[in-house]
Protein backbone atom coordinates (compact mmCIF):
# COMPACT_ATOMS: atom_id res chain seq x y z
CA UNK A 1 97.73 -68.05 55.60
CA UNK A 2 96.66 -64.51 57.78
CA UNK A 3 99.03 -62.39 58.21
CA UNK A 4 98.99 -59.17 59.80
CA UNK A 5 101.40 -55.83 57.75
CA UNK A 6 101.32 -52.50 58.37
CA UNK A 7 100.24 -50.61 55.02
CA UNK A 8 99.76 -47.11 53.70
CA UNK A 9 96.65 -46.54 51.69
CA UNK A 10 96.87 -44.55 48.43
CA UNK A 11 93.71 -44.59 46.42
CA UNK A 12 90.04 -45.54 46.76
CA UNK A 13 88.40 -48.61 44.65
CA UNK A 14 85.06 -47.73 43.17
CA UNK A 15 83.81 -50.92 45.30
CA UNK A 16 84.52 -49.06 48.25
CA UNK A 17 87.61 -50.49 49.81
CA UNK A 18 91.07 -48.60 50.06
CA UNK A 19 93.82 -49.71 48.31
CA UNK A 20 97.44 -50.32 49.01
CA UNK A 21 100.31 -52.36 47.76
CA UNK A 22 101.98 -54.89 50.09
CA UNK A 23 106.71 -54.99 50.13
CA UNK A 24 105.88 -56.77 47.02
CA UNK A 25 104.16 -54.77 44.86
CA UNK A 26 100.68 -56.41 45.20
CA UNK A 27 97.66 -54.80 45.45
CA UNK A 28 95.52 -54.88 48.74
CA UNK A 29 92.08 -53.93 48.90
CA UNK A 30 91.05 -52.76 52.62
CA UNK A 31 87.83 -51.85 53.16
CA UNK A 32 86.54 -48.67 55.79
CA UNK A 33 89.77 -46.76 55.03
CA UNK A 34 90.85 -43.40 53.21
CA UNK A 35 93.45 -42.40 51.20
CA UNK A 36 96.57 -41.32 53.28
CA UNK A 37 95.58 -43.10 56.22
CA UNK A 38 98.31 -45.73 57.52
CA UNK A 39 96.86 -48.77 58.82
CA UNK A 40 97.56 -52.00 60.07
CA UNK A 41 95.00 -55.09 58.87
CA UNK A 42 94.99 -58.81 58.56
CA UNK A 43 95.13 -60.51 55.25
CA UNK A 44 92.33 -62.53 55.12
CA UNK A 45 92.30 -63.81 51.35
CA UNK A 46 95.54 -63.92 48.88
CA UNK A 47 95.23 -64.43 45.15
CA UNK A 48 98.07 -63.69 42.69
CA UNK A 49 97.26 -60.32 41.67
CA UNK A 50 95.60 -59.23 44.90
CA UNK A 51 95.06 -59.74 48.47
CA UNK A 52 91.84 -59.10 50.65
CA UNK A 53 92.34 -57.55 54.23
CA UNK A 54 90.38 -56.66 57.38
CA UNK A 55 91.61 -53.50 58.94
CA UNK A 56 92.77 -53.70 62.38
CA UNK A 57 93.87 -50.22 63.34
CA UNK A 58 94.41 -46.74 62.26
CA UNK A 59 97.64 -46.01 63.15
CA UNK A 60 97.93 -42.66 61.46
CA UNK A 61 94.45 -41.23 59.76
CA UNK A 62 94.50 -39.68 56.94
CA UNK A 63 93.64 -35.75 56.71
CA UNK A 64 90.52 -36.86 54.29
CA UNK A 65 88.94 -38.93 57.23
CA UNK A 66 86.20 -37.68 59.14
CA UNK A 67 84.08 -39.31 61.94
CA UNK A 68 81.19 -41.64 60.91
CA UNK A 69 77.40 -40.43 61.78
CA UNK A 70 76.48 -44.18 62.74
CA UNK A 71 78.06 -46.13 66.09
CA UNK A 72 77.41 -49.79 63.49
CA UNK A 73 79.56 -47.85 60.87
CA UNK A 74 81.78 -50.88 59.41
CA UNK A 75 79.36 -53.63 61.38
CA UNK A 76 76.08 -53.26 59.78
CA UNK A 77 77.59 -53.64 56.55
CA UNK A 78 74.90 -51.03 55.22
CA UNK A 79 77.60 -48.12 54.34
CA UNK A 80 80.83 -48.32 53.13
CA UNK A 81 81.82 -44.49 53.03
CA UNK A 82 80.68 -42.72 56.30
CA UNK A 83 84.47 -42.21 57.03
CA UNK A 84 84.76 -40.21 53.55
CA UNK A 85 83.42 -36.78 53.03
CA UNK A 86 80.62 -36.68 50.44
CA UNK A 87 82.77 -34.48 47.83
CA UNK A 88 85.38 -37.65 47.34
CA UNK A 89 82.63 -40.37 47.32
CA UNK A 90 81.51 -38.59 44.13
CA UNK A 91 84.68 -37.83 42.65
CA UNK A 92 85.58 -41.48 42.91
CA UNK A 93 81.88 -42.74 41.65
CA UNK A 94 82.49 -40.06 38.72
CA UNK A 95 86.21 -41.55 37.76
CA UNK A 96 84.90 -45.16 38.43
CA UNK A 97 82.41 -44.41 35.69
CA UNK A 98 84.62 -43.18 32.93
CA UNK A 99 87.31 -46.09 34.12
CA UNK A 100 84.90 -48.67 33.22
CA UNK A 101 83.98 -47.36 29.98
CA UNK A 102 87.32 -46.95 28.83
CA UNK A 103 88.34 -50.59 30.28
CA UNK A 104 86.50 -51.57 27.50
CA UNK A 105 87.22 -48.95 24.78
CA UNK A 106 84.01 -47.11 24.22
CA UNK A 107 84.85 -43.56 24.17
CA UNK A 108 82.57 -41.21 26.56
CA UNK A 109 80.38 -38.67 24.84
CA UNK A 110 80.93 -35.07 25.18
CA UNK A 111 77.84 -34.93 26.50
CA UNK A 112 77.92 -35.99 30.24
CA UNK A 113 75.75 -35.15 32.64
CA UNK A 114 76.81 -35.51 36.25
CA UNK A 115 73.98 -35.51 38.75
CA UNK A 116 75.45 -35.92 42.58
CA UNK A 117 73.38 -36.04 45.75
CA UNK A 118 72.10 -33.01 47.26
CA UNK A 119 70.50 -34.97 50.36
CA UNK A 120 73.37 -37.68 51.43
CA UNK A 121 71.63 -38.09 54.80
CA UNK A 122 67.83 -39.35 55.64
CA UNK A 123 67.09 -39.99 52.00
CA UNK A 124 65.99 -43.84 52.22
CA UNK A 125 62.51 -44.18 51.79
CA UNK A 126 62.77 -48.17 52.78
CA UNK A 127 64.68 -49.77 54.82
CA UNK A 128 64.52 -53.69 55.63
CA UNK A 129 65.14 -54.51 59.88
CA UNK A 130 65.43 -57.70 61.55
CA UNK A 131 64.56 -58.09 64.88
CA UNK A 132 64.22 -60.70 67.85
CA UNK A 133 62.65 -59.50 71.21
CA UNK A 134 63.83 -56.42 72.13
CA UNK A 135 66.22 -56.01 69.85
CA UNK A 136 65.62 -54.38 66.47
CA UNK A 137 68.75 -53.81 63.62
CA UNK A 138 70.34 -55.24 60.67
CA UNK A 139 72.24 -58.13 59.93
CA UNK A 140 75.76 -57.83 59.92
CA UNK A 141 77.30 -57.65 56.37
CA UNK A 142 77.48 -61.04 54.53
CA UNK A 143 75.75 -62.93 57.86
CA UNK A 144 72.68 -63.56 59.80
CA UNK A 145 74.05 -61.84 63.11
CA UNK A 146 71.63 -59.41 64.12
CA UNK A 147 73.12 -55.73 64.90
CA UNK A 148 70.95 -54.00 67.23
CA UNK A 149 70.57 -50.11 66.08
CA UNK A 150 68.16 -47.73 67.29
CA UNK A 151 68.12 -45.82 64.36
CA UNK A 152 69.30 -45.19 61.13
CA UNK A 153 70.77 -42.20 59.76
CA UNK A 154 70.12 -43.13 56.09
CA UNK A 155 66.48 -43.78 56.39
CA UNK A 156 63.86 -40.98 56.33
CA UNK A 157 62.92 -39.32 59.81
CA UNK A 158 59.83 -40.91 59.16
CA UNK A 159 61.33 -44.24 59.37
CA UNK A 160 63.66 -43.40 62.84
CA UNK A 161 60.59 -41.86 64.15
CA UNK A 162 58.53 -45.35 63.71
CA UNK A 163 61.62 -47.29 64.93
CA UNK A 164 60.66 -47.85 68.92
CA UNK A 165 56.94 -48.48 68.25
CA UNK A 166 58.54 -51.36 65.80
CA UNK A 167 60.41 -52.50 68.51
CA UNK A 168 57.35 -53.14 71.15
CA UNK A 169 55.77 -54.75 68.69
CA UNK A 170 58.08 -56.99 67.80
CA UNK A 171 58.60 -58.08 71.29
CA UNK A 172 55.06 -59.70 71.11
CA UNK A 173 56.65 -61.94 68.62
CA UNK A 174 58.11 -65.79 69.68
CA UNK A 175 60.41 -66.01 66.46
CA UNK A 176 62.97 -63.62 64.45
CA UNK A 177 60.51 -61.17 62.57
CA UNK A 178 61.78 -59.08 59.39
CA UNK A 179 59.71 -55.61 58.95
CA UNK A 180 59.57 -53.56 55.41
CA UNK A 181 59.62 -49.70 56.42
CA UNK A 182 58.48 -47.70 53.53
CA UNK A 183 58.03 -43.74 53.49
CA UNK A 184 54.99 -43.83 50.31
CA UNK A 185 55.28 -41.17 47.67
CA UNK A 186 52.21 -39.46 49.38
CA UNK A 187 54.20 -39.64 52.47
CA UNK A 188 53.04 -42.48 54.72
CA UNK A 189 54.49 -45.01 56.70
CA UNK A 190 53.89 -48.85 55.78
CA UNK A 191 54.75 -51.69 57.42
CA UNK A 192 55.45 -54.87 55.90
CA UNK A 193 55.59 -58.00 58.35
CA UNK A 194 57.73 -61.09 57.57
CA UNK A 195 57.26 -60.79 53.38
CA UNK A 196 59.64 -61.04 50.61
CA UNK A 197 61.69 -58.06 50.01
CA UNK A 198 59.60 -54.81 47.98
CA UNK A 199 57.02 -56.90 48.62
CA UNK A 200 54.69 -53.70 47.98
CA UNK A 201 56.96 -53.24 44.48
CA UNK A 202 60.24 -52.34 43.59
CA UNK A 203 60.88 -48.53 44.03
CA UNK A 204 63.88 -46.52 43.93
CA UNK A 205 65.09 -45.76 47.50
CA UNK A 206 66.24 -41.74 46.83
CA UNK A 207 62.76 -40.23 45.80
CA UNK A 208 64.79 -36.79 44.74
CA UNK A 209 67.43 -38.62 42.78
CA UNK A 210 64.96 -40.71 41.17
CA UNK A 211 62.77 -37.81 40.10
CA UNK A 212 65.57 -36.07 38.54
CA UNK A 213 66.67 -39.61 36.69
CA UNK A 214 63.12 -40.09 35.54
CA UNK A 215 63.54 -36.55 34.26
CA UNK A 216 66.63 -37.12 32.05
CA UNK A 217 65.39 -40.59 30.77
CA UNK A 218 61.83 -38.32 29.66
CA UNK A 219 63.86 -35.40 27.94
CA UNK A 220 66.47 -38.08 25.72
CA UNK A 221 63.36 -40.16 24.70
CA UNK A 222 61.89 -38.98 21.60
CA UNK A 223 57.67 -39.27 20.51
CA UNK A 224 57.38 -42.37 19.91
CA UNK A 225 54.82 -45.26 18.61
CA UNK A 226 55.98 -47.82 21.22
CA UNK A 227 58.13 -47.96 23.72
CA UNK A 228 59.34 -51.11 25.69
CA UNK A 229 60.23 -51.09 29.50
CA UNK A 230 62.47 -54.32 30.02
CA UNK A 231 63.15 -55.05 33.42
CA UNK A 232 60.80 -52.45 34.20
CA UNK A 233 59.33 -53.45 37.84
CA UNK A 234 56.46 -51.37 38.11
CA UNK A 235 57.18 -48.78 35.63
CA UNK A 236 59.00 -46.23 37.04
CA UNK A 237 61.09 -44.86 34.16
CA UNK A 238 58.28 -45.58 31.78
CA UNK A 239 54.85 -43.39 33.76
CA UNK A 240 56.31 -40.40 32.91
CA UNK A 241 56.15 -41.10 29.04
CA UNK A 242 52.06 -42.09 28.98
CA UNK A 243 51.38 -38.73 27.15
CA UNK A 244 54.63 -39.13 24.78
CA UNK A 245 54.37 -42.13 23.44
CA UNK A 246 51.62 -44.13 21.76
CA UNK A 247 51.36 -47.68 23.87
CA UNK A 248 53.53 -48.55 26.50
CA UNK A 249 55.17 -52.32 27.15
CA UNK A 250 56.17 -52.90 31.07
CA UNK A 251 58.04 -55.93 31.04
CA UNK A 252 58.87 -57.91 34.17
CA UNK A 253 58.47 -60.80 36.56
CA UNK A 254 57.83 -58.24 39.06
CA UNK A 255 55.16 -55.64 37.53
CA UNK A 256 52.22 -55.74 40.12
CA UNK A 257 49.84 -58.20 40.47
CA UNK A 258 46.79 -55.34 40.22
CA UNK A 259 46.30 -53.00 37.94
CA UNK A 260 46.15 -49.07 39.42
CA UNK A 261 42.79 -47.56 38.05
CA UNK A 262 44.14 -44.15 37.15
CA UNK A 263 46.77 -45.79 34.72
CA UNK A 264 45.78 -45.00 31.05
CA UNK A 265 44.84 -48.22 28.53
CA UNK A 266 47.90 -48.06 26.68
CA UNK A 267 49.75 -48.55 29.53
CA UNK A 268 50.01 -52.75 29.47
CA UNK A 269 51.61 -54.72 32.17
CA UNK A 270 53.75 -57.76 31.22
CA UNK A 271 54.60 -60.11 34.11
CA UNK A 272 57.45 -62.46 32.22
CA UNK A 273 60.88 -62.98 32.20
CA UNK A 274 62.14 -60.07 29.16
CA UNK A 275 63.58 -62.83 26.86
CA UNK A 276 60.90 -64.51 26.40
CA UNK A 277 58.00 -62.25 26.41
CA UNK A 278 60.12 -60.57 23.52
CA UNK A 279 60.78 -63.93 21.77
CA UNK A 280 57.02 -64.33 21.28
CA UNK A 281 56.68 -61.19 19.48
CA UNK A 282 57.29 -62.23 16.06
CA UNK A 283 56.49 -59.36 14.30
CA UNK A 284 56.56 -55.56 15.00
CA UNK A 285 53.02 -55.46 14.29
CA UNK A 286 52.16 -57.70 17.67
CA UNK A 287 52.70 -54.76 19.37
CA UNK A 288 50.10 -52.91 18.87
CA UNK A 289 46.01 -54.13 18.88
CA UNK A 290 44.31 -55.34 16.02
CA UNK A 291 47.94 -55.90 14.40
CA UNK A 292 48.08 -52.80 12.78
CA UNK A 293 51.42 -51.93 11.12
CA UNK A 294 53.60 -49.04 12.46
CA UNK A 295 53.11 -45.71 10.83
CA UNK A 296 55.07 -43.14 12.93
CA UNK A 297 54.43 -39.57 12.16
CA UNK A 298 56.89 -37.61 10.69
CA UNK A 299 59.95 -36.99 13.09
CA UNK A 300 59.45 -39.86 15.45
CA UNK A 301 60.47 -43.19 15.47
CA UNK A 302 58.41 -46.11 15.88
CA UNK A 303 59.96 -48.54 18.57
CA UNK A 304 61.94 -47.15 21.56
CA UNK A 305 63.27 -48.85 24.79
CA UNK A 306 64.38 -48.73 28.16
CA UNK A 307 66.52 -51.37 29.58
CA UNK A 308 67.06 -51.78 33.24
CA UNK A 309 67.92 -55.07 33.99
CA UNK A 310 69.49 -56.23 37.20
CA UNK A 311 73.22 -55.77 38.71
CA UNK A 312 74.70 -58.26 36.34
CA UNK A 313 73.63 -56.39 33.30
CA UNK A 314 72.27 -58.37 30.23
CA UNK A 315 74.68 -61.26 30.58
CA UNK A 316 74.45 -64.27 28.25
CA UNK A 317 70.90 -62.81 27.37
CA UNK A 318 72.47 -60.12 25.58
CA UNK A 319 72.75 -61.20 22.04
CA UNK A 320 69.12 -62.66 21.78
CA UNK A 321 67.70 -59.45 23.75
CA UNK A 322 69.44 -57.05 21.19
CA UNK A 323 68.83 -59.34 18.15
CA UNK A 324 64.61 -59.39 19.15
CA UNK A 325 64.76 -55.37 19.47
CA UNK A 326 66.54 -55.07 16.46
CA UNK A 327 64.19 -56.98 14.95
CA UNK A 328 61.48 -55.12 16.69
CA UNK A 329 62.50 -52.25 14.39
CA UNK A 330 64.20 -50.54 17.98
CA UNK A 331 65.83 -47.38 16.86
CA UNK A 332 66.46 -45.49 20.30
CA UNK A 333 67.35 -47.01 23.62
CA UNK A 334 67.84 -46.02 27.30
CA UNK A 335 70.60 -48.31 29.29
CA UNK A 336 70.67 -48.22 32.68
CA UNK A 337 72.72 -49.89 35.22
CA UNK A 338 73.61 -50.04 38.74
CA UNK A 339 77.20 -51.64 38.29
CA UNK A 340 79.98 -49.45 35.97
CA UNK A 341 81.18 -52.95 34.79
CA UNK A 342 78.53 -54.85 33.70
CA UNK A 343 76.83 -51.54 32.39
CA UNK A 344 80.04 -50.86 30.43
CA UNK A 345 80.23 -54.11 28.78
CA UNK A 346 76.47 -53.92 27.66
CA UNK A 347 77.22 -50.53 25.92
CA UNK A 348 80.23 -51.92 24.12
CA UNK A 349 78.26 -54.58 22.80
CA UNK A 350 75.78 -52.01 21.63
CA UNK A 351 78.13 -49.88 20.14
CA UNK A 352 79.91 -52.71 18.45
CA UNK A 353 76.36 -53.85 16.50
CA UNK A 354 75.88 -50.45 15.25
CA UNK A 355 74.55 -48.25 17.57
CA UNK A 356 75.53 -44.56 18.94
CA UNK A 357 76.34 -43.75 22.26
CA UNK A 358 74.97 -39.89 22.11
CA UNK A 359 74.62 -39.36 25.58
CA UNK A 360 75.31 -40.55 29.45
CA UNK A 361 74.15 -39.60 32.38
CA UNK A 362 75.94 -40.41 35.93
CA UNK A 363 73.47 -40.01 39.01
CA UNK A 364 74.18 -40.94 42.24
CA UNK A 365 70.93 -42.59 44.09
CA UNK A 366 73.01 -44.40 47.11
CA UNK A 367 75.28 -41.07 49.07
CA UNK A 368 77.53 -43.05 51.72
CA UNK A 369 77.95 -46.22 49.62
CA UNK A 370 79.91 -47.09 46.93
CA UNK A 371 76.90 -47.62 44.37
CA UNK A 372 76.36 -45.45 41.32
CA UNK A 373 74.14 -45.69 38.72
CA UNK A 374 74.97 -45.11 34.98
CA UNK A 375 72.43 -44.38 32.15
CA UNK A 376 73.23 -44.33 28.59
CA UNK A 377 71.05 -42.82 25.41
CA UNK A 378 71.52 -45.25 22.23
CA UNK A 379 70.49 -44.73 18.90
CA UNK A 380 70.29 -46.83 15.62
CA UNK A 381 69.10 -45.57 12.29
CA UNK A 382 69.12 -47.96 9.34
């Protein structure tokens, strides 16, 4: 049943609500509040260990608190951390991080590189709107409501500048439209009418964070006779590499559907789901043409990979992924993940079949939400 209390919130979750503890002792997770703010809310879900609650009013804000950018702040559903200054978002995405890792007993390396956000504002080079007539927004969080916006103050200037000629246009329309914005890496504007999401290809949405992440995944990777980008969209860790490794495997159901003309032969395109496009390669010597064996030179190793799969990590695929890389001869890897969890519970696994965990890197690609992503550097020598 509701119920309305009054609460004082004492710590942040690294999914972005506050938390509190009810007379009780039980733990209540509040989201758009800050540590040492006093609140009341309405419990909206009770479980035995926890409780889920809408917040009603600030009674008493905490010092930390300072005033969102965006008028939808808590009804778009876009952001969850306008209210908190950038310093503590990072401090808790760092701590969420090392949380997660120890939750499940891997030990962090002493080597950990922590890569925040220099540009927490106007860094989205894509957003998605929805519009109807004259109105032009997102949906609110978790429905199809539409919240009119006239701008917003993640996306690029390029994107806010575009955002009443959008608008008219959509007027013309008779139905609900959806319109892709994309900022491309040459700088132009693109508009995307009423298509599936990335329908012009995945791409990361923080062009200066992903440059630097692209950076750190180049410098771990060693020379190397083959490397293997799983869950690789349209290559975007993997580009970097053509001149450091030998042939190049992009893996996913979403690599695109032509071929660029300035990409270099060894560069192959895969479009397949990762299992089983690594399932059919029996032998190590498939990947390469005319089923020559491997011979690396001296001081490289002959299979590396990169493994970026989506939010809920490897799941049930795990064991069969690792098993076909292993038998791939795989003796470095790159894990990345968008979710501390899931991406801790893929290193364990990893670390409990033999392999090292020599290095991590923490980068934040998504200032003003509770997102982080987490990379880790694997190796196995047998």
């Amino acid at each position: 049943m509701e119920s309305t209390k009054v609460l004082k919130i004492h710590d942040l979750a690294r999914g972005g609500s506050g938390v509190s503890r009810d007379s009780e002792g039980r733990v209540i997770f509040v989201p758009y509040t800050a540590p040492g703010d006093s609140v009341r809310v309405q419990v909206v879900e009770e479980n035995k260990r926890y409780a889920e609650a809408t917040l009603l009013e600030v009674l008493e804000p905490s010092p930390l608190r300072q005033v969102p950018r965006c008028p939808a702040f808590t009804v778009c559903g876009g952001c969850q951390w306008q209210h908190i200054p950038y310093d503590y978002q990072w401090k808790i995405k760092s701590q969420g991080v090392l949380h997660a890792l120890q939750r499940v007993q891997v030990e962090p390396p002493q080597a950990v590189d922590w890569i925040h956000a220099d540009r927490v504002w106007e860094y989205r080079n894509r957003v998605q709107l929805r519009g109807f007539q004259d109105q032009l927004g997102f949906f609110q969080a978790g429905t199809k409501s539409l919240v009119p916006v006239d701008r917003c103050d993640l996306a690029r200037p390029e994107i806010n500048q575009n955002w009443d000629a959008v608008r008219k246009a959509g007027v013309r329309l008779s139905r609900p439209y959806k319109v892709e914005l994309e900022v491309t890496q040459d700088g132009q504007l693109t508009e995307t009418w009423n298509a599936g999401h990335s329908a012009r290809g995945f791409r990361q949405v923080h062009d200066d964070q992903n440059e630097k992440l692209r950076k750190w995944i180049f410098d771990q990777l060693p020379e190397s006779e083959v490397l293997l980008d799983l869950f690789g969209g349209s290559g975007n860790l993997s580009l970097p590499l053509v001149e450091k490794v030998g042939r190049i495997h992009c893996v996913d159901l979403s690599v695109p559907r032509e071929r660029a003309p300035q990409l270099p032969s060894h560069f192959e395109f895969h479009r397949s789901a990762v299992l089983p496009w690594l399932l059919k390669q029996k032998v190590v010597k498939n990947l390469w043409p005319n089923g020559r064996e491997i011979v690396a030179p001296q001081g490289n190793v002959g299979v590396s990979a990169i493994l970026d799969p989506p939010r809920i990590g490897l799941g049930s695929d795990f064991l069969a992924i690792a098993q076909a890389l292993e038998g791939l001869g795989a003796q470095v890897l790159v894990s990345v993940g968008c979710d501390p969890d899931a991406w801790s519970k893929d290193i364990s696994r990893w670390v409990k079949r033999g392999w090292r965990l020599e290095k991590v890197m923490v980068i934040d690609l998504f200032p003003q939400t509770a997102h982080v992503e987490s990379v880790g550097f694997l190796t196995r020598f047998v």
